[in-house]
Protein backbone atom coordinates (compact mmCIF):
# COMPACT_ATOMS: atom_id res chain seq x y z
CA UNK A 1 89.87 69.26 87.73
CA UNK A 2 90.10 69.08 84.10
CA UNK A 3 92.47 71.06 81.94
CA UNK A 4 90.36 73.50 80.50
CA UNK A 5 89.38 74.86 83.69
CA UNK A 6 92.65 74.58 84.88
CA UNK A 7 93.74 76.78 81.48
CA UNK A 8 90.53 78.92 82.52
CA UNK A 9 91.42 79.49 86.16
CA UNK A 10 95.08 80.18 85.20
CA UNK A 11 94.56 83.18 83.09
CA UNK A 12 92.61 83.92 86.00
CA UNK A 13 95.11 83.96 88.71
CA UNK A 14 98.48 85.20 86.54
CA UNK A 15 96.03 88.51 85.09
CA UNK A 16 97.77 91.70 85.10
CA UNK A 17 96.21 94.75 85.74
CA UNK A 18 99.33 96.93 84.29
CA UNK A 19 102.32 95.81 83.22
CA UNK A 20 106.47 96.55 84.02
CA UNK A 21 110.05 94.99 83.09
CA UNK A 22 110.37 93.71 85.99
CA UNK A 23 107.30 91.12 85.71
CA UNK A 24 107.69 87.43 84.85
CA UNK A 25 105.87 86.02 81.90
CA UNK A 26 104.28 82.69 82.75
CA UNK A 27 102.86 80.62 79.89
CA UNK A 28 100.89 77.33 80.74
CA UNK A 29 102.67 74.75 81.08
CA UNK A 30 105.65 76.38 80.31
CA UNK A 31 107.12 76.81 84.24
CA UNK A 32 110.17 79.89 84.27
CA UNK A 33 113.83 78.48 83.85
CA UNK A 34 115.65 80.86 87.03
CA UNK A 35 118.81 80.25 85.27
CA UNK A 36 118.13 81.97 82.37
CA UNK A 37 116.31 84.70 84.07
CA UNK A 38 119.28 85.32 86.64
CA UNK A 39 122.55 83.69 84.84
CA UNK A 40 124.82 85.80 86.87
CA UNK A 41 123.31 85.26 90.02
CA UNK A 42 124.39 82.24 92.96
CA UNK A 43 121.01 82.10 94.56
CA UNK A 44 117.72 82.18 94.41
CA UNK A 45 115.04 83.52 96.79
CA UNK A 46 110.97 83.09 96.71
CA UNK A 47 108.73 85.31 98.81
CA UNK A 48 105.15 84.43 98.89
CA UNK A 49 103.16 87.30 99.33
CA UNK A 50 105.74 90.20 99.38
CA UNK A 51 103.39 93.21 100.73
CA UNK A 52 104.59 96.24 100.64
CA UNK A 53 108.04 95.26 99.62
CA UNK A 54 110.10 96.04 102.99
CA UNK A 55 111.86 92.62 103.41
CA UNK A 56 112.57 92.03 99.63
CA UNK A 57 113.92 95.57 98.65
CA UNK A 58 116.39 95.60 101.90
CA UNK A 59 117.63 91.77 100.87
CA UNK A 60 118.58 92.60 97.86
CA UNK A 61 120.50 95.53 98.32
CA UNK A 62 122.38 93.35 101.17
CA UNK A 63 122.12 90.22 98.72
CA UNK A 64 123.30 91.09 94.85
CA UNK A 65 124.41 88.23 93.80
CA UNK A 66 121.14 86.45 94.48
CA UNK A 67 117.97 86.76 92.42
CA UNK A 68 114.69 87.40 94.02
CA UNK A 69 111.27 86.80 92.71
CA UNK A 70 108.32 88.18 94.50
CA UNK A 71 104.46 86.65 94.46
CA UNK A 72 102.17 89.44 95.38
CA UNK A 73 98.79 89.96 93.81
CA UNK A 74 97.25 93.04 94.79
CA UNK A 75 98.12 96.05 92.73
CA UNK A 76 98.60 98.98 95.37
CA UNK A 77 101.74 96.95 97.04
CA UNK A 78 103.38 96.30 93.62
CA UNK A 79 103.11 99.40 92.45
CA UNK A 80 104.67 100.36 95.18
CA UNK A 81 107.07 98.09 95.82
CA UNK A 82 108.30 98.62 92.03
CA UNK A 83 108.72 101.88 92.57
CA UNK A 84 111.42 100.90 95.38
CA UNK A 85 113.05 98.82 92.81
CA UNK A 86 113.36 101.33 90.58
CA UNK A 87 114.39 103.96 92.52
CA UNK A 88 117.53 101.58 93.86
CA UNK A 89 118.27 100.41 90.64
CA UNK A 90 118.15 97.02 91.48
CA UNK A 91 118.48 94.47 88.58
CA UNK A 92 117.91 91.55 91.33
CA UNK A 93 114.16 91.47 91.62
CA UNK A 94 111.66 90.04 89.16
CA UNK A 95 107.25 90.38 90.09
CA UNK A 96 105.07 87.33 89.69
CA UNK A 97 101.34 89.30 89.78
CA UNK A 98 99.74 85.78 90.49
CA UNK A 99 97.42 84.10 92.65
CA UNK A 100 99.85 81.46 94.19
CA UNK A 101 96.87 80.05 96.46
CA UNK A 102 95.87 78.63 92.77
CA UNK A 103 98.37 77.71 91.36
CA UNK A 104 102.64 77.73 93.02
CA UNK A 105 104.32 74.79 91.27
CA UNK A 106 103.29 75.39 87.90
CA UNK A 107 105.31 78.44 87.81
CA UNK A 108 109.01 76.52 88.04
CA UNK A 109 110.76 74.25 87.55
CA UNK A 110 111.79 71.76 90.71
CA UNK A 111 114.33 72.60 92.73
CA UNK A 112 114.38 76.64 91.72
CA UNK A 113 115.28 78.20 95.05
CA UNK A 114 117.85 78.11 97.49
CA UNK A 115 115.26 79.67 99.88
CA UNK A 116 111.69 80.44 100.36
CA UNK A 117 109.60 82.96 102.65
CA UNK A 118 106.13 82.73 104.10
CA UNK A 119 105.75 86.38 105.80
CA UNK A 120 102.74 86.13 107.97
CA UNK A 121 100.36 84.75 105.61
CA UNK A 122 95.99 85.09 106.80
CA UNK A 123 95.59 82.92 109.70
CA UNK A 124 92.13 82.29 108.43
CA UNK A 125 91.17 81.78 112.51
CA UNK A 126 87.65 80.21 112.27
CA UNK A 127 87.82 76.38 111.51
CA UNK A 128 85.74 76.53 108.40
CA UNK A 129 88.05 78.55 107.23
CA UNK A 130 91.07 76.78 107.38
CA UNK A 131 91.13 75.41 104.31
CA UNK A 132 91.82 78.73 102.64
CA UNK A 133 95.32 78.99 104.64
CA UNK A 134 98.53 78.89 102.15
CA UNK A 135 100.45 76.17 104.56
CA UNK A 136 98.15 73.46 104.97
CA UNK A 137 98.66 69.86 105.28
CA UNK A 138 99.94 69.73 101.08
CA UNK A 139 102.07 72.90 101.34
CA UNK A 140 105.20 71.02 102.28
CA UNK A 141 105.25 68.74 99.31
CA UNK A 142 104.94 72.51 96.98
CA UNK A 143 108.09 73.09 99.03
CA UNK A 144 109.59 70.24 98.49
CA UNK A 145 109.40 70.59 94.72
CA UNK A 146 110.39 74.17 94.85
CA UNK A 147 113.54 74.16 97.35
CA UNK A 148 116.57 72.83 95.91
CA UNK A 149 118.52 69.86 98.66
CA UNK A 150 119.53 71.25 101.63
CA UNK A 151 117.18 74.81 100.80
CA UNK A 152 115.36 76.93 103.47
CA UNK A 153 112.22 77.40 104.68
CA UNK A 154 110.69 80.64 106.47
CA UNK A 155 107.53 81.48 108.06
CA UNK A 156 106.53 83.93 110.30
CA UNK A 157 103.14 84.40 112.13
CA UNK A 158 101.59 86.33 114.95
CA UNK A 159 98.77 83.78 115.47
CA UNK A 160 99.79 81.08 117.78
CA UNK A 161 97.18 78.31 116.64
CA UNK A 162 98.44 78.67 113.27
CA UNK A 163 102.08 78.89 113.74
CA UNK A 164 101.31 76.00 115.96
CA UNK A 165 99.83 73.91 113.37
CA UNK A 166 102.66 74.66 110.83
CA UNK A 167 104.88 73.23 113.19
CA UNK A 168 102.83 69.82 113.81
CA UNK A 169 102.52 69.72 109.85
CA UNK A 170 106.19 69.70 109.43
CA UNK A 171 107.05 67.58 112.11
CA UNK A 172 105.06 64.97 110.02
CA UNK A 173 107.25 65.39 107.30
CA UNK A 174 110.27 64.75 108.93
CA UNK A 175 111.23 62.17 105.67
CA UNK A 176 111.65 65.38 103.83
CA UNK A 177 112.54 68.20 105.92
CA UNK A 178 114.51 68.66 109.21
CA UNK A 179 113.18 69.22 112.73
CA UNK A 180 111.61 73.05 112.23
CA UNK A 181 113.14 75.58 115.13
CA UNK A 182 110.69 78.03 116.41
CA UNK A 183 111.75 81.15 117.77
CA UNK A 184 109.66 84.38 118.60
CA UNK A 185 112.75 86.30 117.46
CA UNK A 186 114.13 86.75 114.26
CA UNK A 187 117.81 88.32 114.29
CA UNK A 188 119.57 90.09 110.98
CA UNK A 189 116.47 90.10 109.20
CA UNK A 190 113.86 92.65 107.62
CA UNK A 191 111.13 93.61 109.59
CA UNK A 192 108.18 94.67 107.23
CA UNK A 193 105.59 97.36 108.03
CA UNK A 194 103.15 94.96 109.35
CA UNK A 195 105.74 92.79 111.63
CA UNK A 196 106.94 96.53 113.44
CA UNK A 197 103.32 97.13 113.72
CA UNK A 198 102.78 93.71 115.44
CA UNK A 199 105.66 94.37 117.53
CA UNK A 200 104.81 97.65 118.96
CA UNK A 201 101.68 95.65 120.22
CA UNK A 202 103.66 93.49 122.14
CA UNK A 203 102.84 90.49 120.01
CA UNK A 204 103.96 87.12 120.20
CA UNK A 205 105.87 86.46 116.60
CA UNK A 206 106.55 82.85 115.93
CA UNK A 207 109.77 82.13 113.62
CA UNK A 208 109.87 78.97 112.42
CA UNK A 209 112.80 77.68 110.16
CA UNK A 210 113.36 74.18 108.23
CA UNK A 211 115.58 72.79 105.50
CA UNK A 212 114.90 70.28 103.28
CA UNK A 213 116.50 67.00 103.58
């Protein structure tokens, strides 16, 4: 891909339809420096596709000395979710409106978070359409660059084949990252509108954790 359709696609995918304090500028090229956008805080915590906001706005009220930024691109669950943040008054939370299917390392610099969330991403079922999936067999090395040494890795899913398959990928990378634990519970942690939902249905939930080496 050449750069001026990457430049065209990335206006593109980091579009705003409205805009708030609480957004993150991204220039290309020029990936965000966390430091300077949290200089009080100890950590640093990605979630990539935040929803509705449930599991972000409950970590950090329990988390305030850690910074949060939040990937989410459709406009009804930021608004939303913003007005959450504002209504708790918490000056822990920043929005990245941006495709992150796109484009994910371009927005930081390497080793920017101490942890990083995958919330029950689209399974894309059918085979054809795997290759639309956010973890696929070149997610871990986006990890890798984003997760500072010894940083966290968390996905949940409800669809077996998938959560399946994320598990095989990141056994391959075991250079990189450690053995990933699976678990179809998930203790002392947010449950988000759609994970209760999933639960009441007596779904399966795979939790699968990993830390890079």
């Amino acid at each position: 891909m050449d750069e001026k359709l990457k430049e065209k696609l990335w206006k593109i995918a980091t579009r705003k339809v409205f805009s708030s304090p609480f957004f993150l500028e991204v220039r290309w090229q020029e990936p965000l420096n966390l430091k300077k956008i949290f200089p009080d805080k100890e950590k640093t915590f990605l979630e990539l596709g935040s929803g509705w906001g449930e599991v972000a706005i409950q970590l950090a009220q329990q988390n305030p000395n850690t910074g949060f930024v939040l990937l989410e691109k459709k406009p009804d669950r930021v608004r939303k979710t913003l007005k959450e943040i504002e209504q708790r008054q918490l000056s822990n939370v920043r929005f990245l409106t941006a495709n992150f299917n796109w484009f994910l390392v371009e927005f930081f610099e390497p080793n920017s978070f101490d942890e990083v969330l995958l919330n029950f991403p689209d399974p894309w079922p059918k085979t054809k359409h795997h290759k639309h999936r956010t973890f696929n067999p070149s997610f871990p090395a986006k990890l890798f660059y984003l997760l500072k040494p010894k940083g966290k890795f968390q996905f949940a899913s409800d669809y077996g084949p998938y959560a399946r398959e994320v598990i095989r990928i990141l056994r391959k990378e075991s250079l990189f990252f450690s053995n990933p634990s699976y678990s179809f519970e998930r203790k002392n942690f947010p449950i988000s509108h759609f994970e209760n939902e999933k639960l009441l249905e007596n779904k399966k939930i795979y939790y699968i954790e990993t830390y890079k080496i």
